[in-house]
Protein backbone atom coordinates (compact mmCIF):
# COMPACT_ATOMS: atom_id res chain seq x y z
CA UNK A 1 0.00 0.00 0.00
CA UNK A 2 1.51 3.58 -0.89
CA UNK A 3 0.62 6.36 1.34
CA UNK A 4 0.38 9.95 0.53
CA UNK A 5 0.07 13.50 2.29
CA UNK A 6 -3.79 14.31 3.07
CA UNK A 7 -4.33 17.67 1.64
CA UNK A 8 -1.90 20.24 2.61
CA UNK A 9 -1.12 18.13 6.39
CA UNK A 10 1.74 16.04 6.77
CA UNK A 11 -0.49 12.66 7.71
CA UNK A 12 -0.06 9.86 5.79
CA UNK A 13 -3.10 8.26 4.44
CA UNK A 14 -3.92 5.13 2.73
CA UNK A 15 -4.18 5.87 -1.09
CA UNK A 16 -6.75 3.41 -0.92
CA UNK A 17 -9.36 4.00 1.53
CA UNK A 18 -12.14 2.27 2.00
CA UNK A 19 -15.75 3.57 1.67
CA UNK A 20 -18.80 1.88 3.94
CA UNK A 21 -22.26 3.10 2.32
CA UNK A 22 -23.21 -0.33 1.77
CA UNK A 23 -21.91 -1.36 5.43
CA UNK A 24 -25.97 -1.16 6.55
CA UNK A 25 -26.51 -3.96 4.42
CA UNK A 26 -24.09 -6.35 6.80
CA UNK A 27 -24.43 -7.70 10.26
CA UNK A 28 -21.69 -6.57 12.72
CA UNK A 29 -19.60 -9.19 12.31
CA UNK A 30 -19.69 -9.47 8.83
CA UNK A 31 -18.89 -5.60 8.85
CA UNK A 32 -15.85 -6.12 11.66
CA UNK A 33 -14.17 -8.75 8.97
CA UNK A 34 -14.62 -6.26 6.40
CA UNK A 35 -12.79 -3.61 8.21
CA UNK A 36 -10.00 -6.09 9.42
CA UNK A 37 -9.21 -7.65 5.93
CA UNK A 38 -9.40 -3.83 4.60
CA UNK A 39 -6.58 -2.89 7.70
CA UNK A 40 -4.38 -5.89 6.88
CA UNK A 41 -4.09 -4.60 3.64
CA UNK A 42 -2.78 -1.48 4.33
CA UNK A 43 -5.75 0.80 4.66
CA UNK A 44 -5.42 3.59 7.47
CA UNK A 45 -8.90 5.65 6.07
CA UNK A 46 -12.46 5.28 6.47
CA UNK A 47 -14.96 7.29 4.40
CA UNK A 48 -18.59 7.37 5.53
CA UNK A 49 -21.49 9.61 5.75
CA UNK A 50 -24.32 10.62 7.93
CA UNK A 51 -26.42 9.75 4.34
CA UNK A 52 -25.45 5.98 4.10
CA UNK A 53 -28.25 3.54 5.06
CA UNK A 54 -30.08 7.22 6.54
CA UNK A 55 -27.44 7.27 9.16
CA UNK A 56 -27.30 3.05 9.32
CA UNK A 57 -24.28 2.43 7.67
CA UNK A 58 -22.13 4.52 10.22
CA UNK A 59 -23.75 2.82 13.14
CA UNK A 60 -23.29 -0.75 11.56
CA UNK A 61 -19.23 0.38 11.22
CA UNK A 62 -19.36 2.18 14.81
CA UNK A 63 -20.12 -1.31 15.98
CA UNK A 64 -17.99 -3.40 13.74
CA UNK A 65 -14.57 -0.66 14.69
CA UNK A 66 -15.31 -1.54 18.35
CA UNK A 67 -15.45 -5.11 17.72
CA UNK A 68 -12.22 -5.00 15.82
CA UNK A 69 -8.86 -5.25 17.21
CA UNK A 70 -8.11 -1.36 16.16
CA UNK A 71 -7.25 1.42 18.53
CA UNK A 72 -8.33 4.69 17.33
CA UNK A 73 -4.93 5.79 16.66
CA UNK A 74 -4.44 3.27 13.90
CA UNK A 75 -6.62 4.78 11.35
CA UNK A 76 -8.07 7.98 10.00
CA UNK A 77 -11.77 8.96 10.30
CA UNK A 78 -13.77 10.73 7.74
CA UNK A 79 -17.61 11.48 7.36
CA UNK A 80 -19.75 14.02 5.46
CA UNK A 81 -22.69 16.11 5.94
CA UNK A 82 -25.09 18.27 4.43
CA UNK A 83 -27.55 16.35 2.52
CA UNK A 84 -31.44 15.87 4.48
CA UNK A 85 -32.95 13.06 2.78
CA UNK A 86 -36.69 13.18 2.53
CA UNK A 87 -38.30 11.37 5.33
CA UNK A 88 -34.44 12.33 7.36
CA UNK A 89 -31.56 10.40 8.80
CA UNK A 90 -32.38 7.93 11.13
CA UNK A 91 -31.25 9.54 14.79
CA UNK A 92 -30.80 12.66 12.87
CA UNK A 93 -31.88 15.86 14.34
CA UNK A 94 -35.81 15.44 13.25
CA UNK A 95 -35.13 17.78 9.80
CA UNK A 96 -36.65 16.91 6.94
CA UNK A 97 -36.06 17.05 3.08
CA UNK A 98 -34.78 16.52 0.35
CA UNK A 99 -32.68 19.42 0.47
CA UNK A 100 -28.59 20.77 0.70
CA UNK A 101 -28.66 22.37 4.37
CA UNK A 102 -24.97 24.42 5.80
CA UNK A 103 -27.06 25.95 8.63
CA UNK A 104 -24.57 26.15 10.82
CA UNK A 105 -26.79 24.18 13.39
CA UNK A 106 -27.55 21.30 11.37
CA UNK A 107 -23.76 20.71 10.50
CA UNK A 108 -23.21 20.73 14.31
CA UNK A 109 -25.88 18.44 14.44
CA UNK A 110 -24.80 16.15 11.92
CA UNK A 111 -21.39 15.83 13.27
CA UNK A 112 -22.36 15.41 16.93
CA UNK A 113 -24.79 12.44 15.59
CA UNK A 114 -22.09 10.39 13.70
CA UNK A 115 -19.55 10.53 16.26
CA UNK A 116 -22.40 8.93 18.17
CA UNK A 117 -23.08 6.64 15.57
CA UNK A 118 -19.08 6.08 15.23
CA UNK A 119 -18.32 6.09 18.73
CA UNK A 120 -15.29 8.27 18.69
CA UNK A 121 -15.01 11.57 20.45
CA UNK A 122 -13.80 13.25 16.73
CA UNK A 123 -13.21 12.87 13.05
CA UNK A 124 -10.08 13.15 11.30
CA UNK A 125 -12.08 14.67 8.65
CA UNK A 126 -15.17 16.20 7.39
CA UNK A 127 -16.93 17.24 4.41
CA UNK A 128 -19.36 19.05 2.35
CA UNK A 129 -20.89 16.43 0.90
CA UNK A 130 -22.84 18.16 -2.47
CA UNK A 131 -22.36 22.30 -3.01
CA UNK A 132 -25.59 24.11 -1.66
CA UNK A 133 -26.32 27.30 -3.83
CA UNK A 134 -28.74 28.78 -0.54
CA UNK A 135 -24.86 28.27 1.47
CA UNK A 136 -23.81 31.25 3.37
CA UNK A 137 -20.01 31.00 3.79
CA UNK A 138 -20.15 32.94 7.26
CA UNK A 139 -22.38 30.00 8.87
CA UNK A 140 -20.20 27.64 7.56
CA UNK A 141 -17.03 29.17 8.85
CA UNK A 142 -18.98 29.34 11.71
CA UNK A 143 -19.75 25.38 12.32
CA UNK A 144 -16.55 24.53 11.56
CA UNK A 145 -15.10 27.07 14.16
CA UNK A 146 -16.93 25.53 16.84
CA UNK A 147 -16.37 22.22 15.50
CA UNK A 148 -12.50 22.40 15.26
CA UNK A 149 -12.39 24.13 18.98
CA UNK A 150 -14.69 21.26 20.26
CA UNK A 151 -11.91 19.19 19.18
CA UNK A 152 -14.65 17.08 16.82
CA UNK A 153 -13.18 17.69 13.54
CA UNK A 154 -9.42 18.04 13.25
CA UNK A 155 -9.43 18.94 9.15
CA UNK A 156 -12.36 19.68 6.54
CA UNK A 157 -13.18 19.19 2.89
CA UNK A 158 -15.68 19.44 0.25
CA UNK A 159 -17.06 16.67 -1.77
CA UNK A 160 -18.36 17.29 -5.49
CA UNK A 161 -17.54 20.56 -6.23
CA UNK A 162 -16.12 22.86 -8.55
CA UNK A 163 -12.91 25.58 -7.71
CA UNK A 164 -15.36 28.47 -7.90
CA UNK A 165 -17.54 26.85 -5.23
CA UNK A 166 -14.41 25.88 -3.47
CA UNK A 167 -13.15 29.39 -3.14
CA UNK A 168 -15.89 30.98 -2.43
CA UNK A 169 -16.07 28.63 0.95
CA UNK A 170 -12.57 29.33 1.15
CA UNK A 171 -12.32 32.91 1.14
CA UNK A 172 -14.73 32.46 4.48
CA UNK A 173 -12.88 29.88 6.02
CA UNK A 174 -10.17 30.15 8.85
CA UNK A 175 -8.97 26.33 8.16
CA UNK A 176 -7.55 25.01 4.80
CA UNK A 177 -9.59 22.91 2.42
CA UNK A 178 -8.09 19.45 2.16
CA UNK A 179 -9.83 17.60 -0.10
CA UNK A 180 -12.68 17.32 -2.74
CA UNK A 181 -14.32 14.02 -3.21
CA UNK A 182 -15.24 13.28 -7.02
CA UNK A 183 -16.52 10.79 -8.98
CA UNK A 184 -13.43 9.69 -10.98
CA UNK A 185 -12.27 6.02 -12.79
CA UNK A 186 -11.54 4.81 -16.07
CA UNK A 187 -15.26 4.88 -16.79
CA UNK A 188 -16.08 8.58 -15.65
CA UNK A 189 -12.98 10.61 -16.55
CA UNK A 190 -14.70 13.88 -17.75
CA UNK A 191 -11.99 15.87 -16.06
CA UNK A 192 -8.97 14.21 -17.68
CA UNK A 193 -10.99 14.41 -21.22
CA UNK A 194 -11.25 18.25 -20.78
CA UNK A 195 -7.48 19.03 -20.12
CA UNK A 196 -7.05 16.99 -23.82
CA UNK A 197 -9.82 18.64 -25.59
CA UNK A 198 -8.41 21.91 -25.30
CA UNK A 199 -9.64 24.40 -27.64
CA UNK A 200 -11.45 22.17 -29.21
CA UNK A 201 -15.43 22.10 -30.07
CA UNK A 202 -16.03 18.31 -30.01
CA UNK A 203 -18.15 17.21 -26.84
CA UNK A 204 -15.30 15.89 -24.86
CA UNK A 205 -14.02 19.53 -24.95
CA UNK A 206 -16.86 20.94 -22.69
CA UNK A 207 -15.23 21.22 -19.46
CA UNK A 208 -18.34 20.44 -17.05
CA UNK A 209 -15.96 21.00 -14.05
CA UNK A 210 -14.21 23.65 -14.23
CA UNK A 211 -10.86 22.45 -14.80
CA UNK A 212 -10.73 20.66 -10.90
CA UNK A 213 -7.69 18.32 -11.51
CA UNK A 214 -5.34 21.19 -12.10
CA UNK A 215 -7.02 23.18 -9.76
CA UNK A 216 -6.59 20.36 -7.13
CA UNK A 217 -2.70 20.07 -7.90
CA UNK A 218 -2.20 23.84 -7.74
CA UNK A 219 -3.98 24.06 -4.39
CA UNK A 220 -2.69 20.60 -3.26
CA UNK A 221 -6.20 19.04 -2.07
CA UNK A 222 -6.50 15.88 -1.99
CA UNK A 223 -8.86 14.34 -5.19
CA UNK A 224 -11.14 11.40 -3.25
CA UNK A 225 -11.85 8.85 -6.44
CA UNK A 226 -15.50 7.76 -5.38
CA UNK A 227 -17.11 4.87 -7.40
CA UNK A 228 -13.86 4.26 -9.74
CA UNK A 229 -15.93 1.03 -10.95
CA UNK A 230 -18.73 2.35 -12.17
CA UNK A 231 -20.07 3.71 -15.36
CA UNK A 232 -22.36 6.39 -15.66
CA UNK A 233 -23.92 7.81 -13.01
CA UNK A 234 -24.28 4.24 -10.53
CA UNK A 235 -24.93 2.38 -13.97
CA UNK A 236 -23.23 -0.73 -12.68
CA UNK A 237 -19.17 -1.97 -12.53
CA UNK A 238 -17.56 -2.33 -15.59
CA UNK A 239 -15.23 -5.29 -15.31
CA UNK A 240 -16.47 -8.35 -16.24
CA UNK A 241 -19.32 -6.56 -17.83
CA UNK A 242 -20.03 -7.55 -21.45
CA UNK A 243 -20.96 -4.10 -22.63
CA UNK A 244 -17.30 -2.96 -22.34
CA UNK A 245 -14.78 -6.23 -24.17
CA UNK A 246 -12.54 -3.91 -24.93
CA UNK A 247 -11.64 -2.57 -21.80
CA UNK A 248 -11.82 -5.42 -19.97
CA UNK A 249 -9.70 -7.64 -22.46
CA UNK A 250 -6.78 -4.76 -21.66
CA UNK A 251 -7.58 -4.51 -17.80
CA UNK A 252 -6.57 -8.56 -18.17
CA UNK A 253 -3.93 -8.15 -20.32
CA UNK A 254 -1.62 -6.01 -18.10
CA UNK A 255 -3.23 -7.90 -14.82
CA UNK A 256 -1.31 -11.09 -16.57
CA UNK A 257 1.51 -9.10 -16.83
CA UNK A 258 1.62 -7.87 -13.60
CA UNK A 259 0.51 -11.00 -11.82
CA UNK A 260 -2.46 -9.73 -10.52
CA UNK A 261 -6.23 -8.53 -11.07
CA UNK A 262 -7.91 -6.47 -13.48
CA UNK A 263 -9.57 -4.91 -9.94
CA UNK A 264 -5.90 -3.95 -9.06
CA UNK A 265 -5.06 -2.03 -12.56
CA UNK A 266 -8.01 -0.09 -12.38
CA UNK A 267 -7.05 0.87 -8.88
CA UNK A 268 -3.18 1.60 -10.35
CA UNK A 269 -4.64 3.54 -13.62
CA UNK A 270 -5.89 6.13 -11.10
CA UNK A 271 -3.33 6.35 -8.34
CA UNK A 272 -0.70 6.26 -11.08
CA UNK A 273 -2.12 10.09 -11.97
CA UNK A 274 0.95 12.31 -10.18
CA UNK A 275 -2.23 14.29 -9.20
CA UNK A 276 -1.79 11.71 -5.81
CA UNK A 277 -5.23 10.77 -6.24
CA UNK A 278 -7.10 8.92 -2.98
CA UNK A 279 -9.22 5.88 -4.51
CA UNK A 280 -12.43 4.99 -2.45
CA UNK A 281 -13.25 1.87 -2.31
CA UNK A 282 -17.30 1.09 -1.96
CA UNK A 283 -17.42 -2.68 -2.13
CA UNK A 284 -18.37 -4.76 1.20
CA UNK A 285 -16.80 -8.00 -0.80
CA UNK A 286 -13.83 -9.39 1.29
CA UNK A 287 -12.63 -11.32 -2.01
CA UNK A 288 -12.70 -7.99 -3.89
CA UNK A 289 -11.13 -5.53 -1.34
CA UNK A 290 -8.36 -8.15 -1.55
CA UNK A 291 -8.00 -8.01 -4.87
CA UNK A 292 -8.51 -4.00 -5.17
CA UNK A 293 -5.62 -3.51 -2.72
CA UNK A 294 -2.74 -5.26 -4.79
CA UNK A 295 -2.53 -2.15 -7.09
CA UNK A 296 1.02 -1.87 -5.90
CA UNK A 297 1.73 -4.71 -7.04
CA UNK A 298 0.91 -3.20 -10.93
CA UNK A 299 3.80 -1.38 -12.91
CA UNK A 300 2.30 0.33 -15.60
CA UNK A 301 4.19 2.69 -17.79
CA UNK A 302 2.77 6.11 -19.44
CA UNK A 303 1.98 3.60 -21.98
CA UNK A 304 -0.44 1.50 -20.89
CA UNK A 305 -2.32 3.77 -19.20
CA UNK A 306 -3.09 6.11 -22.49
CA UNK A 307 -3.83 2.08 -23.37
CA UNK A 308 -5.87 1.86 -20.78
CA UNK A 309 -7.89 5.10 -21.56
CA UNK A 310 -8.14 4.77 -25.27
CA UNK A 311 -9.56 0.81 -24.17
CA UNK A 312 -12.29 2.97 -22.46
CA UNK A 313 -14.05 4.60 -25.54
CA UNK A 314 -11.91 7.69 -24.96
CA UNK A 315 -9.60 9.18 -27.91
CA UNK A 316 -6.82 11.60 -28.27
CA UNK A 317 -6.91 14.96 -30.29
């Protein structure tokens, strides 16, 4: 497992973390083997949310990370906020949406209620979870005041959004932005296909993010790779999927080459990116997680992974 800085800090993190919004789905002792085999592999960081399961899927893991044989030391924390679901988050604070909400009081809220849920006294990190255009900067600096004097949240992020949205927050803000948490892998790479299609007037040179990956390096945040096996928008994985033989035939080919899985190069073709990406990991598969967490055992050269894109559908200018 490699390890890179978080953000602007000097912690070492996993570049592999592992994310728990299907955790709900598991008992608390399949969820503590989860966490262990995802541990023995290297992983330091946890990414949940008070949104996953409506506020289930960080109880589930609360449980499961005081069964385990980890001492809070060992790993890194994270969880976001900001999202009210429709009918609420189950031991939420009674709101009620769907809406974005940075009231100051509801991000309070929302932190106090997973470190209930996680049973820690704070969280290494927390974010923004999807830009609010109602946000008022001042109430956010606010909740994050209190909540880094409280000693509940050591650093803070955002999650989905663009630089504009990001500096805006920022020019607010007494603490420094650490990390943005985007949908990124070989099947969703709208922000590499932008920085190509420069100039250009084709559809891959519409920029829908504001040019975020160089905007990420410049700033040094952290770029959180959420669902890195899907296609579309949480269309389904794409290995071993039939749709995409092309891709799949080349994930194989360098997994033969490297002696491992095609799960393991498309966990390489992203951390490979000197952008020192941070892949999450969603699945609750023990069998998988092992095999996603051998990406350092892949070698790829500047050549395969233009392969590797091009195998996607994708095309040079």
């Amino acid at each position: 497992m490699r390890y890179i800085n978080f953000g602007q800090t000097d912690l070492q993190v996993s570049d592999t973390a592992l994310g728990v919004m299907r955790m709900d789905q598991k008992s608390t002792q399949e969820a503590t083997q989860i966490v262990e085999k995802a541990f023995m592999k290297g992983i330091n960081f946890f990414d949940t949310a008070d949104i996953y399961g409506s506020g289930q899927s960080s109880t589930v893991f609360g449980e499961a990370l005081d069964a385990s044989s980890l001492t809070r030391d060992q790993y890194f924390l994270q969880s976001k906020g900001g999202i009210i679901l429709e009918k609420g988050q189950i031991n939420g604070d009674r709101l009620k949406g769907p809406r974005y909400d940075f009231d100051a009081k509801h991000l309070i809220a929302a932190v106090d209620i997973e470190l209930q849920r996680l049973h820690t006294d704070y969280l290494d990190s927390f974010l923004l979870h999807r830009p609010d255009t109602l946000q008022d900067p001042a109430e956010i600096a606010m909740a994050f005041n209190q909540l880094q004097q409280a000693g509940k949240v050591r650093h803070f992020g955002v999650s989905n959004m663009n630089p504009w949205q990001i500096e805006l927050l920022q020019s607010a803000l007494n603490q420094k932005l650490v990390a943005n948490q985007l949908q990124f892998g070989i099947m969703h790479t709208g922000m590499i296909d932008a920085e190509f299609h420069v100039n250009m007037q084709d559809p891959r040179s519409i920029d829908h993010d504001g040019g975020i990956l160089a905007y990420s390096r410049l700033q040094q945040m952290t770029i959180q790779a959420w669902s890195p096996f899907q296609y579309g928008f949480f269309e389904g994985p794409f290995i071993d999927n039939p749709k995409f033989p092309e891709i799949n035939a080349k994930l194989q080919e360098i997994a033969d080459k490297n002696n491992t899985s095609k799960n393991a190069v498309a966990v390489a073709w992203i951390t490979y990116h000197p952008a020192n990406m941070q892949v999450i990991l969603g699945s609750m598969n023990i069998n998988r997680i092992d095999e996603m967490t051998d990406a350092d055992q892949v070698h790829l050269t500047n050549q395969e992974w233009y392969d590797i894109y091009l195998a996607a559908g994708n095309d040079l200018p």
